[in-house]
Each structure stands twice: as structure tokens, then as C-alpha cells.
Protein backbone atom coordinates (compact mmCIF):
# COMPACT_ATOMS: atom_id res chain seq x y z
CA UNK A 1 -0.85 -24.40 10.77
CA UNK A 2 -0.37 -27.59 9.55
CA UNK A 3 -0.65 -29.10 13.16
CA UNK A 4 -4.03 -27.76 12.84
CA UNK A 5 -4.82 -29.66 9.54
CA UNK A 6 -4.40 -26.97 7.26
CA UNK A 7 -3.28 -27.83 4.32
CA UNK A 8 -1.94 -26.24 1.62
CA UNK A 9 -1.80 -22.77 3.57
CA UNK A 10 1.40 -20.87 4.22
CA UNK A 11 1.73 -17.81 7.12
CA UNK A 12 0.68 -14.91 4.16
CA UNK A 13 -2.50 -17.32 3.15
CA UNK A 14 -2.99 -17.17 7.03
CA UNK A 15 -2.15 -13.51 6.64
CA UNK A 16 -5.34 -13.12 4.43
CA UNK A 17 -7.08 -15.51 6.53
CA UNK A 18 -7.03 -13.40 9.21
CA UNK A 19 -8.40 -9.73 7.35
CA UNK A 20 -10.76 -11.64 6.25
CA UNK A 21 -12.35 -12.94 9.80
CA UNK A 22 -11.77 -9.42 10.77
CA UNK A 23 -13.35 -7.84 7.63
CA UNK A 24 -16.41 -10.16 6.16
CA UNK A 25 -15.95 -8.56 2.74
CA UNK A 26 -12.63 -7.48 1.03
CA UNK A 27 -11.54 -5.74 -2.08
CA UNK A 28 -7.81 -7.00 -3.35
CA UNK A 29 -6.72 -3.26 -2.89
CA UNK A 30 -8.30 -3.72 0.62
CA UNK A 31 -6.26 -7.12 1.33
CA UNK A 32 -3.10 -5.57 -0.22
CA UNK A 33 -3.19 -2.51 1.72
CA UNK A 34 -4.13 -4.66 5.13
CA UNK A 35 -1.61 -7.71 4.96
CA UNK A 36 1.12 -5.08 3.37
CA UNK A 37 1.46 -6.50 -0.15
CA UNK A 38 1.20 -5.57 -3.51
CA UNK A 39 -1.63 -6.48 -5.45
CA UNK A 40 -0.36 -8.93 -7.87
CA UNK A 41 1.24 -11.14 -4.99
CA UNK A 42 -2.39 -10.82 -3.01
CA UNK A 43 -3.81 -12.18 -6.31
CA UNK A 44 -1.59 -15.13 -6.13
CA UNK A 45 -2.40 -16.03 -2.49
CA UNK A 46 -6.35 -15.17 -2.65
CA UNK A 47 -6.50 -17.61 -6.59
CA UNK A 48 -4.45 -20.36 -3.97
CA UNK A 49 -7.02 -19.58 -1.27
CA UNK A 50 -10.06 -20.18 -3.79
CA UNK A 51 -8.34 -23.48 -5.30
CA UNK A 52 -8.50 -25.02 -1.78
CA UNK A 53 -12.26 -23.89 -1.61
CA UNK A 54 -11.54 -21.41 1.50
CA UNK A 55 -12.37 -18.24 -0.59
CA UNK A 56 -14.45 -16.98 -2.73
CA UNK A 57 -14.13 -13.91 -5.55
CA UNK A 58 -16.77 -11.85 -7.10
CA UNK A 59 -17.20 -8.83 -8.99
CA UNK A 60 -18.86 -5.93 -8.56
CA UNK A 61 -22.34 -5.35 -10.08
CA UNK A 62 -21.16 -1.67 -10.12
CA UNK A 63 -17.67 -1.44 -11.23
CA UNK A 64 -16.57 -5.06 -13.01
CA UNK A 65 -12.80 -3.93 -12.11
CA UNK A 66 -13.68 -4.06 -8.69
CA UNK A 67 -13.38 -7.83 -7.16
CA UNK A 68 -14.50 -8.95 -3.95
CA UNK A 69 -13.03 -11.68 -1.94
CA UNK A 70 -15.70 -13.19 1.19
CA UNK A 71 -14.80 -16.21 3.35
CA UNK A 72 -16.74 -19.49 1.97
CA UNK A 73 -18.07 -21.76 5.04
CA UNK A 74 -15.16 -23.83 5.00
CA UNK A 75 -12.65 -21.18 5.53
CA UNK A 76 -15.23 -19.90 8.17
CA UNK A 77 -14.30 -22.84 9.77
CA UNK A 78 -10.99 -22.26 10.12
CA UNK A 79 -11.24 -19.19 12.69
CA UNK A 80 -11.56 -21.59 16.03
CA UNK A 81 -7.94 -22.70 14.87
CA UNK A 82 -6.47 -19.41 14.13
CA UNK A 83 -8.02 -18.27 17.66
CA UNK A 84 -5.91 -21.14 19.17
CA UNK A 85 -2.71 -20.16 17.31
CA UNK A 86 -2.75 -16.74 17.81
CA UNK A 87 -3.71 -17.77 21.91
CA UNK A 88 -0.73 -19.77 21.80
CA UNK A 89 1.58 -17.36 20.47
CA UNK A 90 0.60 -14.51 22.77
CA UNK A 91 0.91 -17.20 25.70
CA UNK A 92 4.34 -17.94 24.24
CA UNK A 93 5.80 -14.59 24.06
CA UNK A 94 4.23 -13.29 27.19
CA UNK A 95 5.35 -15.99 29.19
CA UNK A 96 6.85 -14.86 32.84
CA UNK A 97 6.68 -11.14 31.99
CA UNK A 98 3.99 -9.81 33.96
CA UNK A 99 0.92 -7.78 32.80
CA UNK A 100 2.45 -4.16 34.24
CA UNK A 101 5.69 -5.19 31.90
CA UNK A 102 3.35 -5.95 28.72
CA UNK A 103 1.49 -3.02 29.35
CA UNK A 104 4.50 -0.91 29.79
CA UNK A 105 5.64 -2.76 26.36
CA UNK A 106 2.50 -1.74 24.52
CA UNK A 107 2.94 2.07 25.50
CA UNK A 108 6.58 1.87 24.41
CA UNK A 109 6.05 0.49 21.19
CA UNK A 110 2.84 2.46 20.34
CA UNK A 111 5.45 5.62 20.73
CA UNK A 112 7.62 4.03 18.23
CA UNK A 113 4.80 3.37 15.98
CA UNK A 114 3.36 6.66 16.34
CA UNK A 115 6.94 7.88 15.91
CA UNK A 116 7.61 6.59 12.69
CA UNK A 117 3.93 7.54 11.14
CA UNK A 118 5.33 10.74 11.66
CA UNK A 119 8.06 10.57 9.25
């Protein structure tokens, strides 16, 4: 990331980063549950986030225990870059293994997946 110019943000910032472009709007129960960390550690990350001006928080007008957490333009501005990372990973680890393999990957692992959501 920081060949990209982004400073200040670590792979679980990116982690958030990420939801967030794929979700406009997140609660912190939301981010925990999709990035796979507990709330207080989320809190960390998304008060980091909104130091650096790439986040923003705000409450609910229903439920004040409820905070939000939106994208602010600049971290908007980010997503071209993340595109190109994560385009240059997949190129990375897919390199010389055919499409029929990958696919064949895919299926295998989705049968793990679905394997251990089972337990």
C-alpha cells in the first residue's frame, strides 16, 4: 500500500477499506462481523481511519448506540488503487495455472468452505 501512497494504513485498515467500497454504509458490528474482528479492535482501526480523514462516524438518529462508519471523498479515492492491488495479486497467484485449474481450485475450496460451515 504504501507504493501506492498510502500512508499511515496497514493490511486490516485496508481490510476495512475494502467493506466499505463494497458496503457504502457500515455499522462497527457490521465491520467486525465482515473483516472477522472484534469490536473494540474495529474501533481502533476505523478512530485511525477517521484521524487520516478517510472515514467518517456518525450516530444514529434512531438508536445513539448505533454508529455508522461511510467512506469520506478522500478514502473514495482510494478504490482505483485497491482495484490495482487486488489485480496484481490475483495476477500474481494465478500466474501459469490455467483458467480450467483455477476453476477446478474454486470448486475444491468452496467444498472445504461449505464443509466446515457445516461443523
Amino acid at each position: 500500500m504504501a507504493r501506492h501512497n498510502m500512508i499511515g494504513i496497514v493490511t486490516s485498515h485496508g481490510d476495512i477499506l475494502y467493506a466499505l467500497f463494497r458496503k457504502e454504509r457500515m455499522t462497527m458490528a457490521e465491520l467486525a462481523e465482515a473483516i472477522g474482528k472484534d469490536k473494540s479492535t474495529v474501533t481502533s482501526l476505523v478512530r485511525k481511519l477517521e484521524d487520516l480523514g478517510y472515514v467518517q462516524k456518525d450516530r444514529s438518529s434512531k438508536d445513539a448506540r448505533i454508529v455508522y462508519v461511510t467512506l469520506t471523498e478522500k478514502g473514495n479515492s482510494l478504490k482505483p488503487s485497491f482495484d490495482q492491488i487486488s489485480a496484481d495479486i490475483i495476477n500474481k497467484v494465478f500466474k501459469d495455472i490455467p483458467e480450467s485449474e483455477q476453476d477446478e481450485l474454486f470448486r475444491l475450496l468452496k467444498k472445504v468452505y461449505d464443509n466446515l460451515n457445516v461443523l
